[in-house]
Protein backbone atom coordinates (compact mmCIF):
# COMPACT_ATOMS: atom_id res chain seq x y z
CA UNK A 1 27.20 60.00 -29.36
CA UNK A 2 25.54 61.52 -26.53
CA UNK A 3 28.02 64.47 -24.88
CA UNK A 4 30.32 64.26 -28.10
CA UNK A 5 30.48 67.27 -31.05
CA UNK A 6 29.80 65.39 -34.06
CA UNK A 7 30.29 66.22 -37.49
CA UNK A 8 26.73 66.98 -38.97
CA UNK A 9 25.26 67.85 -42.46
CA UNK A 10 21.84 69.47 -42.54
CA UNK A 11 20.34 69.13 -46.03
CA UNK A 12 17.35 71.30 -46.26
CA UNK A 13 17.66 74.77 -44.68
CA UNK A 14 14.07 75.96 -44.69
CA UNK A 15 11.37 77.16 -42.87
CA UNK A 16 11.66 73.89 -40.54
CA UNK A 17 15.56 72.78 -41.02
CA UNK A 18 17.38 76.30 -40.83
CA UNK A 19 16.27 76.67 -36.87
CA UNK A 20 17.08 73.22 -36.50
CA UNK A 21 20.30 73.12 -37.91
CA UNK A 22 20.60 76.66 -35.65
CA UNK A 23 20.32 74.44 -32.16
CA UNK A 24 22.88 71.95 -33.52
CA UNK A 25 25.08 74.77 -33.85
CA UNK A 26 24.79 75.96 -30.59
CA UNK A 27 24.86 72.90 -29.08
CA UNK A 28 28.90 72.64 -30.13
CA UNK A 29 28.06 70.36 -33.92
CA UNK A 30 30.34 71.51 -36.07
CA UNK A 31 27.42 72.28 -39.28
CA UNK A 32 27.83 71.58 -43.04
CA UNK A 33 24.67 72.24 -45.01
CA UNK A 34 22.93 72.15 -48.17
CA UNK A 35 20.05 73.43 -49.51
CA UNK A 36 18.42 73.58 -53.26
CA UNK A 37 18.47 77.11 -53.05
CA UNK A 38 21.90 78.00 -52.49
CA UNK A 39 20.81 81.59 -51.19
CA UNK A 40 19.30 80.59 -48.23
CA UNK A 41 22.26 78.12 -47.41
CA UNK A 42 24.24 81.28 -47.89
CA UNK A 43 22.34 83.16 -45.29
CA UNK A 44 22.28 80.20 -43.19
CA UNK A 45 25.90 80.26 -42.79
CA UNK A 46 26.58 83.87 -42.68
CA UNK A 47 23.52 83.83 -39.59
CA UNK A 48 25.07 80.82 -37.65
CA UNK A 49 28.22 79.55 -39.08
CA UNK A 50 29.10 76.34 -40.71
CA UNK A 51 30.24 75.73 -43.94
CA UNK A 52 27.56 75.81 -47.27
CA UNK A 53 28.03 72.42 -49.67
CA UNK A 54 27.38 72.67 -53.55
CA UNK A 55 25.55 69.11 -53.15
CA UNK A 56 23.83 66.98 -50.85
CA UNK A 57 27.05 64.38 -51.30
CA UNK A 58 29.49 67.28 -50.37
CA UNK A 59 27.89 67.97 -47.45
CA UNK A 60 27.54 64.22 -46.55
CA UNK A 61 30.84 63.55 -46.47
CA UNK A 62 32.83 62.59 -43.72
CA UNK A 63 29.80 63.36 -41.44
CA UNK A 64 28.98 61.59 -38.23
CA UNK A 65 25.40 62.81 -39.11
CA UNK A 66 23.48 63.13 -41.50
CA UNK A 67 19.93 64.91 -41.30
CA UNK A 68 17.01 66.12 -44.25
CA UNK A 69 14.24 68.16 -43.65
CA UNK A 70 12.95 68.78 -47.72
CA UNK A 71 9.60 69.37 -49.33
CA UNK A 72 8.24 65.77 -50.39
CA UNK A 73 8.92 62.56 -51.61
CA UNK A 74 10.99 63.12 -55.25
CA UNK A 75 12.86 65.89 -53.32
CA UNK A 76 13.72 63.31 -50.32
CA UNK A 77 14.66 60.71 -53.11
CA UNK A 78 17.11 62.84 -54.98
CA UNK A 79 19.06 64.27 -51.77
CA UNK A 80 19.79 60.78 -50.91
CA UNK A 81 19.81 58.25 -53.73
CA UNK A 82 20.69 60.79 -56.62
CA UNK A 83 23.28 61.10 -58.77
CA UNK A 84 24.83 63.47 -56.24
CA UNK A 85 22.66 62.35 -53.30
CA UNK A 86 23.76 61.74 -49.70
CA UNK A 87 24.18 58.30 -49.35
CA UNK A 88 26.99 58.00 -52.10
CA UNK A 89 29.41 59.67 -50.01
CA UNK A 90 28.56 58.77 -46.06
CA UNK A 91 30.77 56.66 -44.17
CA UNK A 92 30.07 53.26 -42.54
CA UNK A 93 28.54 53.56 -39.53
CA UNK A 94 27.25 57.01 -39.89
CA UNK A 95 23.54 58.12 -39.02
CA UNK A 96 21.26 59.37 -41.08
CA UNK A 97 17.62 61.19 -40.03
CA UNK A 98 14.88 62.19 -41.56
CA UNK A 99 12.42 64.82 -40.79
CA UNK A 100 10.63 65.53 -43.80
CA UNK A 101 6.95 64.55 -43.95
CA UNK A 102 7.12 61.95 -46.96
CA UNK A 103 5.31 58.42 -47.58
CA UNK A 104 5.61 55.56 -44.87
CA UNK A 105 6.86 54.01 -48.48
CA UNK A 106 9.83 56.22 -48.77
CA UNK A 107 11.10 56.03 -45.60
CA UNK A 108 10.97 51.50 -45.84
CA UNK A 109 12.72 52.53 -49.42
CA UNK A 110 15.84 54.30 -47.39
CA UNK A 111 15.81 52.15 -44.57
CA UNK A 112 17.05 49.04 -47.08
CA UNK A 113 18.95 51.11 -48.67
CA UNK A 114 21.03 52.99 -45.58
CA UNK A 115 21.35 49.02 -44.32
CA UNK A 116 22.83 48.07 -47.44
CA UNK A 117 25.14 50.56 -46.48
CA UNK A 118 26.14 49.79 -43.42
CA UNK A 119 23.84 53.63 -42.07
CA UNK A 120 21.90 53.98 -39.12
CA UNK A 121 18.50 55.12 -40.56
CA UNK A 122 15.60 56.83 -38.79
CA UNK A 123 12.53 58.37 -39.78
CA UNK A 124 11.56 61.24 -37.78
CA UNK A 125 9.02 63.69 -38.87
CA UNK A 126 8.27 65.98 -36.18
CA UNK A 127 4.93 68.24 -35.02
CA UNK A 128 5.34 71.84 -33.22
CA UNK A 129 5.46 74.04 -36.10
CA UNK A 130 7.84 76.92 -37.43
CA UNK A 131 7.56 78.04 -33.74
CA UNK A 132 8.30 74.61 -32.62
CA UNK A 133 11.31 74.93 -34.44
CA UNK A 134 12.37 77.90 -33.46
CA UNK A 135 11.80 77.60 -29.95
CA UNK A 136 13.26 73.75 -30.26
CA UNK A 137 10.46 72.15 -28.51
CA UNK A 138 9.26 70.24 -31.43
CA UNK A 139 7.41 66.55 -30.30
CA UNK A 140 9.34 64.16 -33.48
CA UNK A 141 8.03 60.98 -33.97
CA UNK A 142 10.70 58.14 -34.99
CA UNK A 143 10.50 55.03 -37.17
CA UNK A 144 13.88 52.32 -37.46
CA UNK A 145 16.02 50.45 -35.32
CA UNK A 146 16.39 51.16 -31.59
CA UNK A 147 19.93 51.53 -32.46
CA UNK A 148 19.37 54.14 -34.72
CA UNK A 149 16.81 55.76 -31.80
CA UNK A 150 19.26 55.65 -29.50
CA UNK A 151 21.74 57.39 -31.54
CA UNK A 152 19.56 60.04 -32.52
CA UNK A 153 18.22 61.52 -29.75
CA UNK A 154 21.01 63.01 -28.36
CA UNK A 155 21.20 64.54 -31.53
CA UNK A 156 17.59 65.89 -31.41
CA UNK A 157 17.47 66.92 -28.23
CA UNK A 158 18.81 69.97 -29.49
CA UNK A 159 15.67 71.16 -30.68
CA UNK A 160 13.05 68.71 -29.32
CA UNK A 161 11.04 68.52 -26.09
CA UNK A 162 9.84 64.76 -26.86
CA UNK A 163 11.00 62.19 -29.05
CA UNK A 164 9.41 58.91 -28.95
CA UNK A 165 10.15 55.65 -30.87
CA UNK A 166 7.17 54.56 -32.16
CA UNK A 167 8.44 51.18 -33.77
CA UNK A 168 10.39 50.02 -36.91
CA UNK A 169 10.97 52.04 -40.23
CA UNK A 170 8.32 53.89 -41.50
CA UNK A 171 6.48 53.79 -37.84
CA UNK A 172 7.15 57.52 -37.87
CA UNK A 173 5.98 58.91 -41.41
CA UNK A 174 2.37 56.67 -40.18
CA UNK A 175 2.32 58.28 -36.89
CA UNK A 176 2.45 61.76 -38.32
CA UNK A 177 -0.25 60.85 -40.70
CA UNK A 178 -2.24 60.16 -37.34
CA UNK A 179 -1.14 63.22 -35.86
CA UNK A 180 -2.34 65.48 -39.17
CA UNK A 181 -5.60 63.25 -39.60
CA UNK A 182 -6.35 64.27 -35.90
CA UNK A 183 -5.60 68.09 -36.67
CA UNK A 184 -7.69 68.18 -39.41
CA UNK A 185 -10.89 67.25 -37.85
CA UNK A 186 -9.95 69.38 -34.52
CA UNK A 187 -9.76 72.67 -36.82
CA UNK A 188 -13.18 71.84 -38.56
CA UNK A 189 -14.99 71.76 -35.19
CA UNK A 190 -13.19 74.88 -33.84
CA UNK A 191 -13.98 76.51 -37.25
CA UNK A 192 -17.13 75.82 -37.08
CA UNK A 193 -17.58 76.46 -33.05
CA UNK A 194 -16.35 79.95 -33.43
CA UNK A 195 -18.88 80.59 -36.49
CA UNK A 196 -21.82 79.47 -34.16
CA UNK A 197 -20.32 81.63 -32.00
CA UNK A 198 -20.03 85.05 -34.21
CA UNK A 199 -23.48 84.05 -35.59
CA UNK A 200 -25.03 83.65 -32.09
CA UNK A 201 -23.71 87.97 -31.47
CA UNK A 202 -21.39 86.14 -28.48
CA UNK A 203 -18.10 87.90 -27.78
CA UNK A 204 -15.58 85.49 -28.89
CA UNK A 205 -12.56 86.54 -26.17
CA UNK A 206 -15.83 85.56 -23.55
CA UNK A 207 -16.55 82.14 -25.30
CA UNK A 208 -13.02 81.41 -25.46
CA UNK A 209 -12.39 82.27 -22.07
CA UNK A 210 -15.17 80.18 -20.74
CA UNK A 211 -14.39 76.83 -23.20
CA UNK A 212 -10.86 76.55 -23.67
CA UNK A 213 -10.29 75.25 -19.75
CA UNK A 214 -12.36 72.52 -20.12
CA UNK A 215 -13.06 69.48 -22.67
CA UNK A 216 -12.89 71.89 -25.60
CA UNK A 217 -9.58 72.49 -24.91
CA UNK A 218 -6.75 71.80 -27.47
CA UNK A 219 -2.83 73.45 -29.63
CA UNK A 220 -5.25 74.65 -31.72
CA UNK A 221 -8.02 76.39 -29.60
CA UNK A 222 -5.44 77.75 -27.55
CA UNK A 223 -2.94 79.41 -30.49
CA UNK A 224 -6.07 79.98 -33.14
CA UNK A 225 -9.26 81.40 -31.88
CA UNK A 226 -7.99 84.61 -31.28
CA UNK A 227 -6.38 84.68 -34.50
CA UNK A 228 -9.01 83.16 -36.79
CA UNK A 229 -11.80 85.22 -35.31
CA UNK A 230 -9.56 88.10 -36.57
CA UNK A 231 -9.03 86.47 -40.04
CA UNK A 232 -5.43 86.35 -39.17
CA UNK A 233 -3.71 83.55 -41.38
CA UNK A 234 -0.07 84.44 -42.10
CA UNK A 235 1.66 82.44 -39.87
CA UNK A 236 2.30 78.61 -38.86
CA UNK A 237 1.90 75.48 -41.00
CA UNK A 238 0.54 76.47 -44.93
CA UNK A 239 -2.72 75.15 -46.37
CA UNK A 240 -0.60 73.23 -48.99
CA UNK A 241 1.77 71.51 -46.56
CA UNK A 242 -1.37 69.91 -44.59
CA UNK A 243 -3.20 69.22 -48.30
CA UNK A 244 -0.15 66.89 -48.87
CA UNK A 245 -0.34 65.26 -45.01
CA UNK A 246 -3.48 64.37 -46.09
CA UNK A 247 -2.71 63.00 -49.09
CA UNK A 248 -0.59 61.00 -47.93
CA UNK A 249 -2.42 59.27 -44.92
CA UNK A 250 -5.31 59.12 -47.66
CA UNK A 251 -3.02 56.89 -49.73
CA UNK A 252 -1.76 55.03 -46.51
CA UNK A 253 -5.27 53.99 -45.43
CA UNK A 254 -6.10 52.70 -49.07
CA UNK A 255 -3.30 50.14 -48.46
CA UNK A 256 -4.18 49.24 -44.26
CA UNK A 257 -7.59 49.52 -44.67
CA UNK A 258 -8.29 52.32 -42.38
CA UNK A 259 -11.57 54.85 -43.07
CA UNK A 260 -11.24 58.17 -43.12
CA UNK A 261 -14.22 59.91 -43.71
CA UNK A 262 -13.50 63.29 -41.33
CA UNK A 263 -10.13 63.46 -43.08
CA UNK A 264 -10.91 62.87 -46.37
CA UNK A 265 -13.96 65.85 -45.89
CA UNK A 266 -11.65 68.23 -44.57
CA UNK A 267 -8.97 67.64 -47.51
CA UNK A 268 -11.81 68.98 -50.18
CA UNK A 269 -12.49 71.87 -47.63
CA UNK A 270 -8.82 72.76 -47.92
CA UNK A 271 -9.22 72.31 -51.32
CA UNK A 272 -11.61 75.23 -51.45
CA UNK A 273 -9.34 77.51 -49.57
CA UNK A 274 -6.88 76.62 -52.26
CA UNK A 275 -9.30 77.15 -54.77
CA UNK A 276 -9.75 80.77 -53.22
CA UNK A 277 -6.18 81.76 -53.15
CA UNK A 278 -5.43 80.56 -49.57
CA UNK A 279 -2.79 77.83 -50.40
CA UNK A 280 0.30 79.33 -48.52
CA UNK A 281 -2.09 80.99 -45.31
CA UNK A 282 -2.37 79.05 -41.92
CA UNK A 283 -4.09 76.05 -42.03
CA UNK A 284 -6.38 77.78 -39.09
CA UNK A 285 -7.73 79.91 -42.39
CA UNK A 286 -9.87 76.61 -42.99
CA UNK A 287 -12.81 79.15 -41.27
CA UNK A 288 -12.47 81.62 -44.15
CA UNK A 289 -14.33 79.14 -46.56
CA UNK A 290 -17.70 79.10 -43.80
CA UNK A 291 -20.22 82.13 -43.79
CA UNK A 292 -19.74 84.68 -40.81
């Protein structure tokens, strides 16, 4: 697949999938998408191109590719295995991707099913952001067959600056679990370094300019600090997206055994910025529930 235009249905034209499905478009794909809310398909198409689908199995068919990027589990569920889900109407052979942030359970689920099927299947939730997105330098972590990898990434190259196959289905939704546990904890220390900070009467630009070359150093010192020290919140990855990461590595580690004490702290902090209104701000606005 890797210098051919392929045939591609984008199900899912949010925050995440429309710039996505935007770089397949401009890499030559010839687009088809869907999306629950038939408005923003609509102004999908009329931005980039394409053709809009009244259902997930419209769009899906005849496709060389077929890729989701929904809210959560039940959503992921009905666009595929639905009365008028994906699956029903892709062809033999044909590969499907997914880049929605659902249960390591969900993604085994379609893997049996897409074989059953004769479908390439990958799951591929990805890390970068809305900017990530946008900019298509997201980092997507992959789960399924090394045949389905390798047909992929030409595919997601389009809009990603790494891809990495971490191992067989489901590999990716548990990697991304890892990836938001470690977030979590890295945004309670930097929440509560630049507190200390405020409290101490330092000036924050100074401390950040001294701390964030060395060990201290992360995504999130870098693109935050400024912005959290001026309570600045509407933008990036929403309180109630990372409250359902969490959940869901929080229901993954009951089953492997893993402890999660950090994580499972930080998801009642969260809480309490939900509690206070904050569910669709930045999940840098973790600060707002400490004391200045």
């Amino acid at each position: 697949m890797s210098e051919q235009k392929l045939r591609i249905s984008f199900i899912g034209t949010g925050v995440m999938g429309g710039p996505m499905a935007g770089h397949l478009v401009r890499a030559g794909h010839q687009l088809t998408v869907y999306n629950r809310t038939r408005a923003k398909a609509d102004a999908w198409v009329a931005q980039h191109g394409g053709t809009g689908a009244s259902t997930p199995a419209d769009a899906a068919r005849d496709a060389d590719v077929v890729l989701t990027c929904v809210g959560n589990d039940d959503d992921l569920a009905q666009v595929t295995l639905g009365r008028d889900g994906a699956f029903k109407a892709m062809k033999r052979g044909a590969l499907f991707i997914d880049h929605t942030t659902v249960s390591a359970r969900i993604a085994r689920q379609l893997s049996v099913e897409a074989d059953g099927l004769g479908l390439l299947c990958l799951d591929a939730p990805v890390s970068g952001g809305e900017a990530g997105a946008q900019n298509g330098t997201l980092s997507i972590m992959c789960g399924g067959t090394m045949a389905a990898f390798a047909a992929a990434e030409p595919v997601m190259q389009a809009y990603a600056a790494r891809m990495v196959h971490i191992g067989g289905p489901g590999a990716g939704q548990t990697t991304k679990m890892a990836n938001q546990i470690a977030i979590a904890g890295v945004i309670q220390g930097l929440s509560e370094a630049l507190r200390f900070a405020q409290a101490s009467k330092l000036d924050t630009d100074k401390v950040f300019e001294a701390v964030s070359g060395g060990a201290a150093a992360s995504w999130q010192m870098l693109n935050r600090w400024g912005t959290m020290a001026k309570d600045e919140f509407d933008f990036g990855f929403a309180v109630d997206w990372m409250r359902k990461d969490l959940g869901l590595a929080l229901d993954e580690a009951r089953v492997n055994g893993a402890t999660l004490p950090v994580a499972s702290l930080v998801d009642q902090f969260y809480a309490d910025v939900q509690k206070a209104g904050g569910g669709r701000k930045d999940t840098s606005s973790l600060v707002t529930r400490l004391p200045r």
